[in-house]
Protein backbone atom coordinates (compact mmCIF):
# COMPACT_ATOMS: atom_id res chain seq x y z
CA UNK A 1 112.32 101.64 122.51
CA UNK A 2 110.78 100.69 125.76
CA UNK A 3 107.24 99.08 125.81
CA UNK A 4 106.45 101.81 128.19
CA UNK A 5 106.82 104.23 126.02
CA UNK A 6 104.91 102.43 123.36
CA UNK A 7 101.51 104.53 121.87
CA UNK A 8 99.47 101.92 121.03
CA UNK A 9 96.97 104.33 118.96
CA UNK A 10 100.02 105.88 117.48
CA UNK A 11 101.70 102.82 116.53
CA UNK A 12 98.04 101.89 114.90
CA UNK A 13 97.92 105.13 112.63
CA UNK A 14 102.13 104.67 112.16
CA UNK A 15 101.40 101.35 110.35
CA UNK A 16 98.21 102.20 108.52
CA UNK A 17 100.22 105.17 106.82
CA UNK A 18 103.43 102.84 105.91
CA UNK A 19 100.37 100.85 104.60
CA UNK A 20 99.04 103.22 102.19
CA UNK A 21 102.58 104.64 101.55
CA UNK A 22 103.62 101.99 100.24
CA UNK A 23 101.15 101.48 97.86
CA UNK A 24 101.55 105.04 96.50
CA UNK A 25 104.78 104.60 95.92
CA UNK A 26 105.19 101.18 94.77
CA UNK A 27 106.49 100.33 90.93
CA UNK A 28 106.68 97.00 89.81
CA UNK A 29 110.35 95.85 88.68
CA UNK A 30 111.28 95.29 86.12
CA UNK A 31 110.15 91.30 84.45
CA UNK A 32 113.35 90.33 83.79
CA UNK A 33 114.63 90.79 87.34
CA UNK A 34 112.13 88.78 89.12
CA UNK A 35 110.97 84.94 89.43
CA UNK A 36 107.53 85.21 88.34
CA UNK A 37 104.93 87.98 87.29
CA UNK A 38 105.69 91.07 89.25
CA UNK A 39 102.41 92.68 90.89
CA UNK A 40 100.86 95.87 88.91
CA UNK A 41 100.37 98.53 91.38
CA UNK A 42 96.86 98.22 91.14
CA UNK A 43 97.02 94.61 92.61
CA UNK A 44 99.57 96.21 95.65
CA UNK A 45 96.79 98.68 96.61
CA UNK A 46 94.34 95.92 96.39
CA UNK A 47 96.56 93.71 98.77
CA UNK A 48 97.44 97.47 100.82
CA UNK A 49 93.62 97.90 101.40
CA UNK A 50 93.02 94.10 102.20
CA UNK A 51 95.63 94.07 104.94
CA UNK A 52 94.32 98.03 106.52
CA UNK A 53 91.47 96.03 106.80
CA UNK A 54 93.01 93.44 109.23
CA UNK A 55 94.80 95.87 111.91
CA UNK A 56 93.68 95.64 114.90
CA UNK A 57 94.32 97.86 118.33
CA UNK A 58 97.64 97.60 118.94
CA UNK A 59 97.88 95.01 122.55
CA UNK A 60 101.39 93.76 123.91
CA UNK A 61 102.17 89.87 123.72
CA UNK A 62 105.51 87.63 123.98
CA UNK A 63 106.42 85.57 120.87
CA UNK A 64 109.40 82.99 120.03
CA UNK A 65 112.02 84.00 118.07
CA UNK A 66 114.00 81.65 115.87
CA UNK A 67 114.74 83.97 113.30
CA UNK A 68 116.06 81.29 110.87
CA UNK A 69 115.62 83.15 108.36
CA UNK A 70 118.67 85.85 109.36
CA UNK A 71 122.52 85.20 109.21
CA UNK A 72 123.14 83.58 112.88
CA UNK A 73 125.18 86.90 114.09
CA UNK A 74 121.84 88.91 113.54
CA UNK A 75 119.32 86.82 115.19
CA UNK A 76 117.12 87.94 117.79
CA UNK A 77 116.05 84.50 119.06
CA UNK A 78 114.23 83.41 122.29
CA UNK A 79 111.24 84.95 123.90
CA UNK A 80 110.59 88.46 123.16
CA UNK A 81 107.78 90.91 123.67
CA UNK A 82 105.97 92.99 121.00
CA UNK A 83 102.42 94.44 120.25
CA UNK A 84 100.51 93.33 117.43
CA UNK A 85 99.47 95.21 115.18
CA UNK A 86 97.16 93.27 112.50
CA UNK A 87 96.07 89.37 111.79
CA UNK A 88 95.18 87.67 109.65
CA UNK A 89 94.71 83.66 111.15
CA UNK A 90 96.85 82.28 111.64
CA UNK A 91 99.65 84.96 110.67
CA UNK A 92 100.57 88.35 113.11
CA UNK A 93 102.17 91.18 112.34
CA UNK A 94 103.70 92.33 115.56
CA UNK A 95 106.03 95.01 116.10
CA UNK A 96 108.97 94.28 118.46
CA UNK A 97 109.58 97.51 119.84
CA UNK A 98 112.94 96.37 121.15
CA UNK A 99 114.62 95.61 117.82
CA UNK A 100 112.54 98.97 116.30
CA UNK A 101 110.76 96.58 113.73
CA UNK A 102 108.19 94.32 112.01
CA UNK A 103 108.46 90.72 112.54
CA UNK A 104 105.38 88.02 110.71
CA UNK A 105 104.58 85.68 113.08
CA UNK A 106 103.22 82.45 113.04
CA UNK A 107 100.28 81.69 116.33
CA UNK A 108 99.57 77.68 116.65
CA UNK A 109 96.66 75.88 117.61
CA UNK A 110 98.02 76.27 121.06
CA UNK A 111 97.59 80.29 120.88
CA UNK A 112 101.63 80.63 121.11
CA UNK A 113 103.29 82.90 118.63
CA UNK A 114 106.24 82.02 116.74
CA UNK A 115 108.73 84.11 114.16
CA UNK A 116 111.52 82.88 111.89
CA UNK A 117 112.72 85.80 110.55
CA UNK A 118 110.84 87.60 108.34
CA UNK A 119 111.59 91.12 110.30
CA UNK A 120 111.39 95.13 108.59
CA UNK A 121 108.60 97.59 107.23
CA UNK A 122 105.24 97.08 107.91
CA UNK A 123 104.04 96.63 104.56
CA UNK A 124 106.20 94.16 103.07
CA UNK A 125 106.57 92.04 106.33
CA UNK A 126 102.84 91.74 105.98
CA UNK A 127 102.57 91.03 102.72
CA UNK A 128 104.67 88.13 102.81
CA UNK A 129 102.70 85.99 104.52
């Protein structure tokens, strides 16, 4: 996808829904398959309604890519452009309309953005940070 052909207001209502969708759909796995306590779904909406909270109108930027995080034959590195979509200081939740996806993003002192490869859904992009 082009950022020309980027809808900023539809991009906005795009995320808020995978928001809230996830939340409705969310079930917690199973204890024995996790490290820790799994979230209750009440405690996922809670987190859901905390992060509607934080988007923001959708405005284009450029960010680094590292992507450390992904095997080396899938990285997107370099500078790339995106919109972003919600913040919450210092982390952004852009959406890099080239690679069709979420990326958490890291913005310095300095005002620069920086990812390393925490890329996918709205929702659980965000809530990783």
């Amino acid at each position: 996808m082009q950022l020309t052909k980027v809808d900023p207001m539809a991009l906005r209502q795009r995320v808020e829904a995978e928001f809230h969708g996830y939340a409705q759909c969310y079930e917690a796995p199973p204890t024995s398959t996790t490290v820790g306590t799994p979230w209750t779904k009440e405690k996922v909406k809670i987190e859901v309604d905390r992060m509607a909270a934080l988007l923001v109108d959708p405005y284009p930027v450029h960010y680094e890519s590292g992507d450390e995080m992904v095997p080396s034959e899938q990285r997107l590195v370099g500078r790339r452009s995106a919109f972003v979509v919600a913040e919450d200081d210092p982390y952004v939740l852009l959406f890099d309309h080239d690679a069709e996806d979420f990326v958490l993003a890291y913005r310095s002192d300095d005002g620069q953005l920086s990812a390393w490869g925490l890329r996918g859904d709205a929702a659980s992009t965000f809530l990783a940070r």
